[in-house]
C-alpha atoms as a PDB file:
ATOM      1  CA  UNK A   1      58.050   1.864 175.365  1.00  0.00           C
ATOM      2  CA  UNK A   2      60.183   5.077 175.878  1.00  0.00           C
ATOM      3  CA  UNK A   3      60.238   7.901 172.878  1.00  0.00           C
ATOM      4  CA  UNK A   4      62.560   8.311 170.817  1.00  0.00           C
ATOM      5  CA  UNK A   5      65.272  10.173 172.423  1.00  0.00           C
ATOM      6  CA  UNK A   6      64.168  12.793 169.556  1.00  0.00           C
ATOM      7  CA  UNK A   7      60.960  12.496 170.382  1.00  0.00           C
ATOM      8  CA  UNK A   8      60.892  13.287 173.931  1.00  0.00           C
ATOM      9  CA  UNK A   9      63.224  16.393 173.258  1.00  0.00           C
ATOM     10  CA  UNK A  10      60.574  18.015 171.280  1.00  0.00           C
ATOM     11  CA  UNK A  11      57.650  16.883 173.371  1.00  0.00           C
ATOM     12  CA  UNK A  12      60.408  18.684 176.459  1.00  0.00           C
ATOM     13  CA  UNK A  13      60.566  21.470 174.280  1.00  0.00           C
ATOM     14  CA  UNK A  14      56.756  21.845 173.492  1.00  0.00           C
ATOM     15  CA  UNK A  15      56.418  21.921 177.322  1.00  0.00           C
ATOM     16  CA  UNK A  16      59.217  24.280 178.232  1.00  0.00           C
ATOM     17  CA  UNK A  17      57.405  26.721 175.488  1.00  0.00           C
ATOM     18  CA  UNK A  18      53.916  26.230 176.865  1.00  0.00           C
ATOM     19  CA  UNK A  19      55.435  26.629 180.387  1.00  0.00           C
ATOM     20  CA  UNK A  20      56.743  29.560 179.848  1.00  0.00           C
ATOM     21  CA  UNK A  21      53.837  31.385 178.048  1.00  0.00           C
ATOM     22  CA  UNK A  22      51.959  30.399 181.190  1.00  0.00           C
ATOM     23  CA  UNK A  23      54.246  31.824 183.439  1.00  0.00           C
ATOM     24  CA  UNK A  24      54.429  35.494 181.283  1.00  0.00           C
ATOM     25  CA  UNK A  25      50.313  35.205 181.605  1.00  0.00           C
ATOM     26  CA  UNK A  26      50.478  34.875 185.073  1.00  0.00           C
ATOM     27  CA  UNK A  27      53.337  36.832 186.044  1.00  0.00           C
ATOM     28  CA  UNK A  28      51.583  40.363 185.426  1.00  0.00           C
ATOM     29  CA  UNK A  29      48.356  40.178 186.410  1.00  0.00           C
ATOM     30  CA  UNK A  30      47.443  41.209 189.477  1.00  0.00           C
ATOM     31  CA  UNK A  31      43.219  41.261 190.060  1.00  0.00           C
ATOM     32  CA  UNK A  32      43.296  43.541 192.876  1.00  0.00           C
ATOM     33  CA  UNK A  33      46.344  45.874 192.160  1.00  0.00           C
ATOM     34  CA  UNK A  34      45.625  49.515 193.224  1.00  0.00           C
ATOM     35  CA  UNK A  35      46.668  53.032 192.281  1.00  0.00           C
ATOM     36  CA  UNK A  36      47.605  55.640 194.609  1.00  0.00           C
ATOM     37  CA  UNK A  37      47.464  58.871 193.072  1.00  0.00           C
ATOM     38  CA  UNK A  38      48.802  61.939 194.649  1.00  0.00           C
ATOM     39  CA  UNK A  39      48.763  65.150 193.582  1.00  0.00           C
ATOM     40  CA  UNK A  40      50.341  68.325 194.556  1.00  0.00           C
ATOM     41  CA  UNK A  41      49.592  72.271 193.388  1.00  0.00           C
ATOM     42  CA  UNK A  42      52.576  74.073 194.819  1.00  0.00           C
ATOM     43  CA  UNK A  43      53.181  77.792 195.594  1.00  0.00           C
ATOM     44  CA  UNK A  44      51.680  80.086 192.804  1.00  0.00           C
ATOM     45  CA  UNK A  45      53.220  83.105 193.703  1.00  0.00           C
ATOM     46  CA  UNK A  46      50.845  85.536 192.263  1.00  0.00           C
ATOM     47  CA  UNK A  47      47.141  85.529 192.420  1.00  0.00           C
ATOM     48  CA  UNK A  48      46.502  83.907 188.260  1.00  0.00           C
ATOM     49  CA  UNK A  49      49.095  81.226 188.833  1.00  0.00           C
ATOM     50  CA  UNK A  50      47.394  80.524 192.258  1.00  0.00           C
ATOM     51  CA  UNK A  51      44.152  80.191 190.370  1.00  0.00           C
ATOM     52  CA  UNK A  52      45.548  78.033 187.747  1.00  0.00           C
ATOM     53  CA  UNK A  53      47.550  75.548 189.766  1.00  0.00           C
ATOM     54  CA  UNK A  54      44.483  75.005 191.260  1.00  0.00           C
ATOM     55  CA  UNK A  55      42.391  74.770 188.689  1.00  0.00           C
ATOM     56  CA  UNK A  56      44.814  72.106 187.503  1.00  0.00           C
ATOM     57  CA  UNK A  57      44.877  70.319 190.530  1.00  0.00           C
ATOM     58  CA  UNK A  58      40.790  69.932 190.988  1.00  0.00           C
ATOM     59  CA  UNK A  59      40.126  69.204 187.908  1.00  0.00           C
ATOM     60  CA  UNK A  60      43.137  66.277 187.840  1.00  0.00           C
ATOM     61  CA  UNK A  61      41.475  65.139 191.110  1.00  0.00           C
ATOM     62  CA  UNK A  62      37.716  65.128 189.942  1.00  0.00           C
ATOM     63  CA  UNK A  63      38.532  63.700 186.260  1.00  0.00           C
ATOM     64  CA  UNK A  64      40.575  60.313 188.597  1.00  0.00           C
ATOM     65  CA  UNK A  65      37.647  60.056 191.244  1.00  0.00           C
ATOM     66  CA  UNK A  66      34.909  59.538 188.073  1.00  0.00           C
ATOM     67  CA  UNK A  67      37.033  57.555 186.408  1.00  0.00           C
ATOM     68  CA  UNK A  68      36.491  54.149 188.318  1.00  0.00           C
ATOM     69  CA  UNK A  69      39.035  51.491 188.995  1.00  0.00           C
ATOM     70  CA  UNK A  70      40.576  50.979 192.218  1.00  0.00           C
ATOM     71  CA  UNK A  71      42.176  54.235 192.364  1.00  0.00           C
ATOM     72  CA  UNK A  72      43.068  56.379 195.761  1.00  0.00           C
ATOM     73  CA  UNK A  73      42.965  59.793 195.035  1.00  0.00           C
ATOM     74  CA  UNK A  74      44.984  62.091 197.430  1.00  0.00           C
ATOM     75  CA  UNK A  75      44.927  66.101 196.088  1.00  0.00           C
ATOM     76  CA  UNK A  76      46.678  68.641 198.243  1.00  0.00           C
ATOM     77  CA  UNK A  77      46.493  72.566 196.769  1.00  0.00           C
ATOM     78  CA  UNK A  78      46.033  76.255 197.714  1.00  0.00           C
ATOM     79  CA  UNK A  79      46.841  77.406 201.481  1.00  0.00           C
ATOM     80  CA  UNK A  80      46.415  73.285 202.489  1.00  0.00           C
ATOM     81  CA  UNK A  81      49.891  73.051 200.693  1.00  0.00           C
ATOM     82  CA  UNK A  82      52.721  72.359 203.365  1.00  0.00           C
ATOM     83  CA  UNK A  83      55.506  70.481 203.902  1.00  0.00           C
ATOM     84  CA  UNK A  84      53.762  69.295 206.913  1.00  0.00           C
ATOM     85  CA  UNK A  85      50.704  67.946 204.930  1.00  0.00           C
ATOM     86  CA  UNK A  86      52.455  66.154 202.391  1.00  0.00           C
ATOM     87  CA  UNK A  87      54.761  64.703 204.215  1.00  0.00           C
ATOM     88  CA  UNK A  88      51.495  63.176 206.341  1.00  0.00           C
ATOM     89  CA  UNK A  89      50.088  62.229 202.471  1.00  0.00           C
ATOM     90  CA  UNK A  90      52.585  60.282 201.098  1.00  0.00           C
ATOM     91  CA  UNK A  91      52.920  58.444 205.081  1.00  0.00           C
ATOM     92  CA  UNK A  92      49.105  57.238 204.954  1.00  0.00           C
ATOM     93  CA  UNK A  93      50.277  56.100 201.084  1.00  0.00           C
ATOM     94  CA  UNK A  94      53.300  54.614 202.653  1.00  0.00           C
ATOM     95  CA  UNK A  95      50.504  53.215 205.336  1.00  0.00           C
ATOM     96  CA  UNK A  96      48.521  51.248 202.831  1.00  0.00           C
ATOM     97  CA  UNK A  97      50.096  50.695 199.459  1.00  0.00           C
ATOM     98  CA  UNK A  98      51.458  46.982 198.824  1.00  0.00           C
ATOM     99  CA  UNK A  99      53.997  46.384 196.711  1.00  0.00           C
ATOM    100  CA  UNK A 100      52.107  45.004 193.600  1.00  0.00           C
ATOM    101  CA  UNK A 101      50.645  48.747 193.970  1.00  0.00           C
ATOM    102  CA  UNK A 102      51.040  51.758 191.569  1.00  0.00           C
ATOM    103  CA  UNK A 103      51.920  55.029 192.285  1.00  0.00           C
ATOM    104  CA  UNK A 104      51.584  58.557 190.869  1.00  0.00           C
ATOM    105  CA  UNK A 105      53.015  62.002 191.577  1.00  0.00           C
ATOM    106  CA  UNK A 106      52.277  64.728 189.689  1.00  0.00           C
ATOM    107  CA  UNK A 107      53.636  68.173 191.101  1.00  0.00           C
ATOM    108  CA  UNK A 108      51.890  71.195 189.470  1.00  0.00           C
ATOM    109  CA  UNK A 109      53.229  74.500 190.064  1.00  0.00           C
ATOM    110  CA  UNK A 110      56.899  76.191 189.786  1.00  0.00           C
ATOM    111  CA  UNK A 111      59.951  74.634 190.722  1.00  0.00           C
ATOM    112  CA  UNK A 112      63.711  76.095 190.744  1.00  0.00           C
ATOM    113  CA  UNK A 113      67.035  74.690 190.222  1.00  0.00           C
ATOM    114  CA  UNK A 114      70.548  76.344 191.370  1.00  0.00           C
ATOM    115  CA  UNK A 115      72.858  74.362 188.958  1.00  0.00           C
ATOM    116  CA  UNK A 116      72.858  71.525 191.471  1.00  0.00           C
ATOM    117  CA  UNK A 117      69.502  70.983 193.284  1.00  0.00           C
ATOM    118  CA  UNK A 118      66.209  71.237 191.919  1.00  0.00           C
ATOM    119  CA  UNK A 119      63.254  72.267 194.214  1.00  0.00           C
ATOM    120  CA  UNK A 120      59.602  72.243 194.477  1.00  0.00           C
ATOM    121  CA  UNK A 121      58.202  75.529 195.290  1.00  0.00           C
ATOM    122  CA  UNK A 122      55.574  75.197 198.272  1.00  0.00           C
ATOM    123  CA  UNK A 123      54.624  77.976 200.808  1.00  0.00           C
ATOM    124  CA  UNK A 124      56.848  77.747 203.210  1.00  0.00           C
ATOM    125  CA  UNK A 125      60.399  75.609 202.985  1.00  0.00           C
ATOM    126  CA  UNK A 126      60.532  74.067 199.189  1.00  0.00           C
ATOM    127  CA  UNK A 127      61.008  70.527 199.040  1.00  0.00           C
ATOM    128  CA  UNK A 128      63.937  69.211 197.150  1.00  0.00           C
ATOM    129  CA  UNK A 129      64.472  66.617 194.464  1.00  0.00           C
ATOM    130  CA  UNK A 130      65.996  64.370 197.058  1.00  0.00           C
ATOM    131  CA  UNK A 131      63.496  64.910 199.443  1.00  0.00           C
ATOM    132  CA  UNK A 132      60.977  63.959 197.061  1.00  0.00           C
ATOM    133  CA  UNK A 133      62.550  60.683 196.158  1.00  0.00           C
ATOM    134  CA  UNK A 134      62.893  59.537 199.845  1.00  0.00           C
ATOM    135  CA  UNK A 135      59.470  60.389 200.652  1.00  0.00           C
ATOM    136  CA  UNK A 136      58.881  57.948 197.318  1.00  0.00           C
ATOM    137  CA  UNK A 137      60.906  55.062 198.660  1.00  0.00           C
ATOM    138  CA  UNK A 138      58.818  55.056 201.547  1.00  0.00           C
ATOM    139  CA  UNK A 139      56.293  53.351 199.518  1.00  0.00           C
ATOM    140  CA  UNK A 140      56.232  49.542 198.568  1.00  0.00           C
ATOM    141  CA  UNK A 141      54.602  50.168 195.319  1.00  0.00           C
ATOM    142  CA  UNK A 142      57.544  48.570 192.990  1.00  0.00           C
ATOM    143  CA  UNK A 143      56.147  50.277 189.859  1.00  0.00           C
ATOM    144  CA  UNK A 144      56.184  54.516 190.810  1.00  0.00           C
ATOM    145  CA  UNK A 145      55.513  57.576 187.799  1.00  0.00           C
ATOM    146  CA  UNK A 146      56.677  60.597 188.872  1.00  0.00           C
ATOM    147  CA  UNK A 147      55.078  63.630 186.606  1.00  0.00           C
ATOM    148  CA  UNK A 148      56.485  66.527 187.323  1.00  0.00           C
ATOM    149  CA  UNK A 149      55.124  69.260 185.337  1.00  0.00           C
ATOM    150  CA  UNK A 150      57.011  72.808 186.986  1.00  0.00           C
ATOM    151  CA  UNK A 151      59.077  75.076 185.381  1.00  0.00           C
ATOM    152  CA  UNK A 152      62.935  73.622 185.992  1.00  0.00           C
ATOM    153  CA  UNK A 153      61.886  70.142 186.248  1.00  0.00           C
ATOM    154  CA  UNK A 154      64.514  69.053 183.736  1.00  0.00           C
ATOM    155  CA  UNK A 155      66.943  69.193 187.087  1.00  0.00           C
ATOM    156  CA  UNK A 156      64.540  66.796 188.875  1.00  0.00           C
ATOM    157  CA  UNK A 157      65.273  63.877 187.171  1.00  0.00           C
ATOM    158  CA  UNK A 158      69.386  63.061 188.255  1.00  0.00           C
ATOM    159  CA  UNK A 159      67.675  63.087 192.041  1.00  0.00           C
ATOM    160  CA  UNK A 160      64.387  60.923 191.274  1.00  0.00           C
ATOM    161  CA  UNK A 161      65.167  58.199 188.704  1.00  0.00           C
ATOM    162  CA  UNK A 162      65.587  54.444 189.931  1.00  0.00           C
ATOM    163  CA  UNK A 163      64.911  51.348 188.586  1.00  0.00           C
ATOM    164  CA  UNK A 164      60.927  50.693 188.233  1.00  0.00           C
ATOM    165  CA  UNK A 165      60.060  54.597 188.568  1.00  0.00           C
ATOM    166  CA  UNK A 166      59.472  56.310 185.405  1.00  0.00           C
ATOM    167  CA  UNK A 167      60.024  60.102 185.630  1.00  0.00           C
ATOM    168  CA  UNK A 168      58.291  62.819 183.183  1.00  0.00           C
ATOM    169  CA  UNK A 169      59.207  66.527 183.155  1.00  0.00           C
ATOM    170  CA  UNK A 170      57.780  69.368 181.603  1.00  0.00           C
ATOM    171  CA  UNK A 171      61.390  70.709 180.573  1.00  0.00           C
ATOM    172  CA  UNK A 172      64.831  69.533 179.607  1.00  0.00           C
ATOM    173  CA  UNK A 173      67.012  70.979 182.182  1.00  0.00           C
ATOM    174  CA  UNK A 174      66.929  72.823 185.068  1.00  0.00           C
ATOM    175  CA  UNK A 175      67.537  76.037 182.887  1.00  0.00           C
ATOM    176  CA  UNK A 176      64.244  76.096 181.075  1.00  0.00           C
ATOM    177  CA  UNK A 177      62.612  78.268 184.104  1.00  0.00           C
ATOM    178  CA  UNK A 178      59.401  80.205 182.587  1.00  0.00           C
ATOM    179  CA  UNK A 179      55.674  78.791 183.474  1.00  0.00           C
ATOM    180  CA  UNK A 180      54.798  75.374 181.687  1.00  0.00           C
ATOM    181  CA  UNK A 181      51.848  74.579 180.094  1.00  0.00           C
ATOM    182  CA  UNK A 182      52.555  70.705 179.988  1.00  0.00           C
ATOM    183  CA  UNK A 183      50.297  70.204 182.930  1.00  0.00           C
ATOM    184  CA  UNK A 184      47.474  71.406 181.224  1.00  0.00           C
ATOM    185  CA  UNK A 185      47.724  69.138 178.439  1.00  0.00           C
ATOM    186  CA  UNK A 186      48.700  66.025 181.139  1.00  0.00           C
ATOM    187  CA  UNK A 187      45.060  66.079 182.244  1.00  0.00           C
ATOM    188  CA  UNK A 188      43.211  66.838 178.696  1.00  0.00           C
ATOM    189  CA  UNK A 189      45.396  63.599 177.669  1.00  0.00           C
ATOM    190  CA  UNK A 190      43.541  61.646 180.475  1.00  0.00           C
ATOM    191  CA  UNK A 191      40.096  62.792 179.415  1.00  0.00           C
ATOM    192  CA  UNK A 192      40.402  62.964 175.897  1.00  0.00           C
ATOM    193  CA  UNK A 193      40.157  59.668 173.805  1.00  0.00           C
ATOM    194  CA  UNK A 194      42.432  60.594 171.098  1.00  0.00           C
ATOM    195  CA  UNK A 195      45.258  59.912 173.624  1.00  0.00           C
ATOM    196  CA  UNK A 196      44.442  56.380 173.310  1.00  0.00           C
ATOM    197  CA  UNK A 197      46.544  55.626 170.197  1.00  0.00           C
ATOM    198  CA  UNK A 198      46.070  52.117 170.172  1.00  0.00           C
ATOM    199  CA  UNK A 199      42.336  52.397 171.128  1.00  0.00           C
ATOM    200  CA  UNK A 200      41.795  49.590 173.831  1.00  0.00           C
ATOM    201  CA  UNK A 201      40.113  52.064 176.102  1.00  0.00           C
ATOM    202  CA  UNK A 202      43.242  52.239 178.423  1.00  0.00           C
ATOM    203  CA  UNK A 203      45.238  55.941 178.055  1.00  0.00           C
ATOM    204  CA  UNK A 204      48.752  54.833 179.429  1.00  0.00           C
ATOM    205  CA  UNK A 205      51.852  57.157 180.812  1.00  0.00           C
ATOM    206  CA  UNK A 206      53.225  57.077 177.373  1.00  0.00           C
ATOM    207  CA  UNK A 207      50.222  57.627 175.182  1.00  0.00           C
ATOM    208  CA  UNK A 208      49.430  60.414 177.801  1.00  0.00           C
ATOM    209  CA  UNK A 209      53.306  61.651 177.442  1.00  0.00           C
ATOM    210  CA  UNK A 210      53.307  61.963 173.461  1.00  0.00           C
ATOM    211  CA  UNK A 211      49.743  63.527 173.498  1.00  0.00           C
ATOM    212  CA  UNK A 212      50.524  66.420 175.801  1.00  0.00           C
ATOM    213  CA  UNK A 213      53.939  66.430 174.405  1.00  0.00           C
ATOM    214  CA  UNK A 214      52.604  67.007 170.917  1.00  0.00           C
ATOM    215  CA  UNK A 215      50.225  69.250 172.035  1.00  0.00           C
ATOM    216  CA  UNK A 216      52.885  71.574 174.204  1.00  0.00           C
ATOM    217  CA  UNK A 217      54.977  71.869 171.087  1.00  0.00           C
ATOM    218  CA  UNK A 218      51.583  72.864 169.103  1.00  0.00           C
ATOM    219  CA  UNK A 219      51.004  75.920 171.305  1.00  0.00           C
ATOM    220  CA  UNK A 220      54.166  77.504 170.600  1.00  0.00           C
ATOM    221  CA  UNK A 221      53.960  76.839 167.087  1.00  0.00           C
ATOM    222  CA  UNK A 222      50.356  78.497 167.397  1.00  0.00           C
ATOM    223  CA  UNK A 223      51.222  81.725 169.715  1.00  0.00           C
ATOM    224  CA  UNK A 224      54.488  82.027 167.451  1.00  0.00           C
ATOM    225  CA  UNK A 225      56.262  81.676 170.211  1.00  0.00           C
ATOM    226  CA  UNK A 226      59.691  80.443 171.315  1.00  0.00           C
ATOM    227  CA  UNK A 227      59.365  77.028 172.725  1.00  0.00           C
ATOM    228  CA  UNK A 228      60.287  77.197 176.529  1.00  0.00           C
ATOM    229  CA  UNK A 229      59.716  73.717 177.755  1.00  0.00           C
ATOM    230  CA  UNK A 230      60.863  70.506 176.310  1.00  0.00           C
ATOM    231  CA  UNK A 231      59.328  67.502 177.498  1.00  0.00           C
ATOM    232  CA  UNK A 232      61.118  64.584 178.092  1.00  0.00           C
ATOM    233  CA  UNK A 233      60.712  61.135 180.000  1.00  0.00           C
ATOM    234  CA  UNK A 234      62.875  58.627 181.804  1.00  0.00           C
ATOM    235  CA  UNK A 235      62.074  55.129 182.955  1.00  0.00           C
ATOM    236  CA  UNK A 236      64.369  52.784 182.982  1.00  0.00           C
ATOM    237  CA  UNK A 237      66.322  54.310 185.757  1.00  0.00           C
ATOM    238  CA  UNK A 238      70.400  54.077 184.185  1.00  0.00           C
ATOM    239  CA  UNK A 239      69.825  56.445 181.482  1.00  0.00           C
ATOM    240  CA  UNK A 240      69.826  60.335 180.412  1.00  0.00           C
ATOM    241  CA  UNK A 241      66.004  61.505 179.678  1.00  0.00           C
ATOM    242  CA  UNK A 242      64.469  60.810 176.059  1.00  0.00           C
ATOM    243  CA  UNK A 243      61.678  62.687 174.277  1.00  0.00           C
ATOM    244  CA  UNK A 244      60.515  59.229 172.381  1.00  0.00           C
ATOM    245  CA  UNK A 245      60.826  55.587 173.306  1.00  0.00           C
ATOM    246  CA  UNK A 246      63.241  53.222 171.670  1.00  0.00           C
ATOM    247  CA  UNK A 247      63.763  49.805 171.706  1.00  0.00           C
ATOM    248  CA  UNK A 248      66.885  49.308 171.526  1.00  0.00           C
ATOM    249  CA  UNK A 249      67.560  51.212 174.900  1.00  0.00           C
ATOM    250  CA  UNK A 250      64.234  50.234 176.433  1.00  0.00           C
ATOM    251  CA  UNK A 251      63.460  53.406 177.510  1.00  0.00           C
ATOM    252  CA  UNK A 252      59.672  54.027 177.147  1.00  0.00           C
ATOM    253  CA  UNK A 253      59.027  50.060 177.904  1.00  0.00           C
ATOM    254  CA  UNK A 254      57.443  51.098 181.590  1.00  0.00           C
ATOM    255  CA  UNK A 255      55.883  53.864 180.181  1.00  0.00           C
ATOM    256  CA  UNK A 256      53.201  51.807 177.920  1.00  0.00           C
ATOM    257  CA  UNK A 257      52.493  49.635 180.490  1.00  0.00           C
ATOM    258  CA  UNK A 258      51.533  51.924 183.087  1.00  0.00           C
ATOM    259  CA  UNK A 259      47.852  52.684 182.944  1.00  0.00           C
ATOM    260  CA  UNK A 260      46.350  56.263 183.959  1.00  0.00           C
ATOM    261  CA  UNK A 261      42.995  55.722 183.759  1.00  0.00           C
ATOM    262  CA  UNK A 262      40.245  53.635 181.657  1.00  0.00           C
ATOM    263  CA  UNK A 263      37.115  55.116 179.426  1.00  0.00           C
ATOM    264  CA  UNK A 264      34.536  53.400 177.773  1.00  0.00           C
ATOM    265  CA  UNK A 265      33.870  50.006 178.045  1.00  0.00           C
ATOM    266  CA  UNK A 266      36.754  49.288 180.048  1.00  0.00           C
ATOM    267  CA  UNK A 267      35.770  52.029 182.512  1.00  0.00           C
ATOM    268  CA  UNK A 268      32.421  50.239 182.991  1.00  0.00           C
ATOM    269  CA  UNK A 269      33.847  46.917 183.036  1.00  0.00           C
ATOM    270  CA  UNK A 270      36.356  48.467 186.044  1.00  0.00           C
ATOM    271  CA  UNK A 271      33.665  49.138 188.302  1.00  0.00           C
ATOM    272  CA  UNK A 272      32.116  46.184 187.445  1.00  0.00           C
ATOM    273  CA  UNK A 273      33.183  43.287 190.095  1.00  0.00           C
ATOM    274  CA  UNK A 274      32.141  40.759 187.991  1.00  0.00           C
ATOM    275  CA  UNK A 275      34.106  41.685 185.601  1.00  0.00           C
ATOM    276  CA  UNK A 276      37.659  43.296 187.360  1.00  0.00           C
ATOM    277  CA  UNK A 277      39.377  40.377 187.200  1.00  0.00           C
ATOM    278  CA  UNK A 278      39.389  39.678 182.914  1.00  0.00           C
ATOM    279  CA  UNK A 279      39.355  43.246 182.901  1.00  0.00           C
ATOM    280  CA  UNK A 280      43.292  42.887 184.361  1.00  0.00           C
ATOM    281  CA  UNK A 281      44.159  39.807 182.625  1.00  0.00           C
ATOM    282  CA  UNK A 282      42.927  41.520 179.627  1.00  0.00           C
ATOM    283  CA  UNK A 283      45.346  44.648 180.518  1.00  0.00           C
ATOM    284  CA  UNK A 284      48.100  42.237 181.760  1.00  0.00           C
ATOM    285  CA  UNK A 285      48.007  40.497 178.443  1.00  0.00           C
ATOM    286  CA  UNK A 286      48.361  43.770 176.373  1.00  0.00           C
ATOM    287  CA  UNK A 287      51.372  44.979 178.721  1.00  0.00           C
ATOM    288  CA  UNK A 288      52.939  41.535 177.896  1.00  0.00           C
ATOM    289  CA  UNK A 289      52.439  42.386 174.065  1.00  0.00           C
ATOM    290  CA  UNK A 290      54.140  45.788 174.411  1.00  0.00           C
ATOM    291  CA  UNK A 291      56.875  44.180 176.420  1.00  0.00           C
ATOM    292  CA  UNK A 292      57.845  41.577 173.287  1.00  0.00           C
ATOM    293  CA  UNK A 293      57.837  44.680 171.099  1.00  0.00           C
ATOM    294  CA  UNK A 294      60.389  45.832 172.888  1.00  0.00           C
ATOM    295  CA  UNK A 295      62.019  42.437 173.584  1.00  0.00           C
ATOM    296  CA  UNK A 296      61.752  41.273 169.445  1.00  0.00           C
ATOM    297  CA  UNK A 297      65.515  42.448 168.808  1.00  0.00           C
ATOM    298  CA  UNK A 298      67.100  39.969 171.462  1.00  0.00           C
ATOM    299  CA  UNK A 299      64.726  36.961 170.631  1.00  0.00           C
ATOM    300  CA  UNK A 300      64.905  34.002 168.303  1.00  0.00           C
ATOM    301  CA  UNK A 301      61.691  34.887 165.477  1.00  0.00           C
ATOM    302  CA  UNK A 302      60.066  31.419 166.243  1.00  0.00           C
ATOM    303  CA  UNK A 303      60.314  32.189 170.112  1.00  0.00           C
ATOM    304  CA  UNK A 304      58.672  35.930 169.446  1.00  0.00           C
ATOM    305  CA  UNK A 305      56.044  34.761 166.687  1.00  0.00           C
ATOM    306  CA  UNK A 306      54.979  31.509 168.954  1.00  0.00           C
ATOM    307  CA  UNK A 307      54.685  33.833 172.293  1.00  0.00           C
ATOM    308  CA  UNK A 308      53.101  36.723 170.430  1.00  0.00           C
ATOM    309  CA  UNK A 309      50.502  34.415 169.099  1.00  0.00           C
ATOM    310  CA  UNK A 310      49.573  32.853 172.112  1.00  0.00           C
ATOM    311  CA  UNK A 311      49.078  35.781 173.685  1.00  0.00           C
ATOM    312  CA  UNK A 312      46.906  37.534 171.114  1.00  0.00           C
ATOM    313  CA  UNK A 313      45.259  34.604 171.246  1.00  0.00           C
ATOM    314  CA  UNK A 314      44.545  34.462 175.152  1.00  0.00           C
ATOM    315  CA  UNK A 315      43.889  38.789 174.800  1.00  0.00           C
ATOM    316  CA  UNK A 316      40.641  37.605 172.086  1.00  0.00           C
ATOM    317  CA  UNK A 317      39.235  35.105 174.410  1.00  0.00           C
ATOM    318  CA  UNK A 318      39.661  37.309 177.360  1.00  0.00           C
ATOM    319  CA  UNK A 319      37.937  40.121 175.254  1.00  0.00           C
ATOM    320  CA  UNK A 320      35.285  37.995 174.347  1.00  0.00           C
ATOM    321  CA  UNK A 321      33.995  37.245 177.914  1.00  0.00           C
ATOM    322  CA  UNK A 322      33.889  40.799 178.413  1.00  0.00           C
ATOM    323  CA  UNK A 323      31.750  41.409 175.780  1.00  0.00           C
ATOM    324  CA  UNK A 324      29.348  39.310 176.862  1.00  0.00           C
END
């Protein structure tokens, strides 16, 4: 006998629902995804900003290579700083990145902007904004973070932003032009687990952003000092840079689900092949969370509450088997 016609509509509707909490599971995790990290230290200029972009730059580069994961480091600094060689860096990324791939810039150093073009200071011929961005869509990786910590970054962001790139600068416009400190507090947000706000042992591009933001704006405040660099961020690649994320305009959404690096238990678990794969449905579950926060405004509450459940549901039996 068939169901009644009600019947079958909700058992259709039960399905649909199930369906389609299978397919947001499945649809971000990816086991093996990698993250290809490049980062530059640009022309200093004088001997104690040569030393310091440097600085910046090694210890960026040592803090990723501990930190486990499938992460491929690429550091470029001090008199190996060309056009030449990082135009050959981002061609070997270009070489091997897929498109399920991450990617991170961060340019450390000074930068300039002439009302209309923004450029990265490097010995030798600067490389501009658009430069930059075309060496960038050379790569397949669909999800890119640009972090751009000079002085003038601010007038970066017209030439880099695009759909699935999320862009950070250390100032507002092109006109803030002293020496930033942003960069500093970048890589003490990757290494310091206060950063990780929500504390599941994963410091992403946002919880990174608002820690070094915060403490950028504490240094002035501290040295009683005129605040010369406003950070901001970008990332959904139609809109004018933001200093905090919003839901209603989506900006910030890439942000939190962009991972920098993983401590603790989750760091172990990363280097750990027996574990890698939970390890990303575990992370692809808690970017699927994030994304519904952002999401809740345009969705029936019984769609949000039944997809939010069954996915905090799935992220505690996922966290179990790691904890075993």
């Amino acid at each position: 006998m068939a169901p009644a016609p009600e019947v079958g509509a909700r058992v259709r509707a039960r399905w649909l629902v199930g369906l389609g909490l299978l397919c947001i599971f499945l649809s971000g995790i990816s086991a093996r995804a990698a993250t290809y990290y490049i980062t530059i230290a640009g022309l200093g200029g004088e001997p104690d900003y040569e030393q310091r972009f440097q600085g910046l730059a090694g210890d960026l580069d040592k803090l990723l290579k501990d930190s486990g994961g499938d992460l491929h480091v690429y550091t470029v600094s001090g008199k190996d700083v060309t056009r030449t060689r990082v135009n050959d860096i981002f061609a070997t990324v270009a070489r091997e990145a897929r498109s399920d791939d991450d990617l991170v810039v961060i340019l450390i150093g000074h930068g300039s902007f002439d009302g209309a073009q923004y450029k990265f200071n490097l010995p030798g011929p600067d490389i501009s904004g658009n430069e930059l961005a075309s060496l960038c869509e050379r790569i397949a990786a669909k999800r890119q973070l640009i972090v751009n910590t000079t002085s003038a970054s601010g007038g970066s962001v017209a030439a880099l932003k695009k759909s699935g790139r999320a862009i950070i600068t250390a100032t507002k416009s092109g006109t803030e032009k002293n020496a930033t400190v942003f960069a500093r507090y970048w890589i003490e947000a990757m290494r310091d687990p206060a950063a990780d706000v929500d504390k599941n042992e994963a410091i992403t591009a946002l919880e990174a952003f608002q820690y070094a933001e915060r403490k950028t704006a504490d240094f002035y405040e501290s040295q009683k000092r005129l605040a010369t660099e406003h950070p901001q961020f970008e990332d959904t690649g139609k809109s004018d840079p933001v200093r905090a994320p919003s839901t209603e305009s989506n900006e910030g959404l890439l942000l939190s689900t962009f991972t920098l690096v993983r401590i603790g238990q989750a760091q172990r678990a990363a280097a750990d092949p027996t574990k890698r794969d939970l390890l990303a449905k575990k992370e692809a579950l808690e970017q699927k969370i994030d994304k519904l926060k952002y999401e809740k405004a345009a969705m029936r509450e019984d769609e949000y509450k039944n997809q939010l459940t069954a996915a905090l549901v799935e992220l505690a039996r996922v966290q179990q088997e790691l904890d075993k």
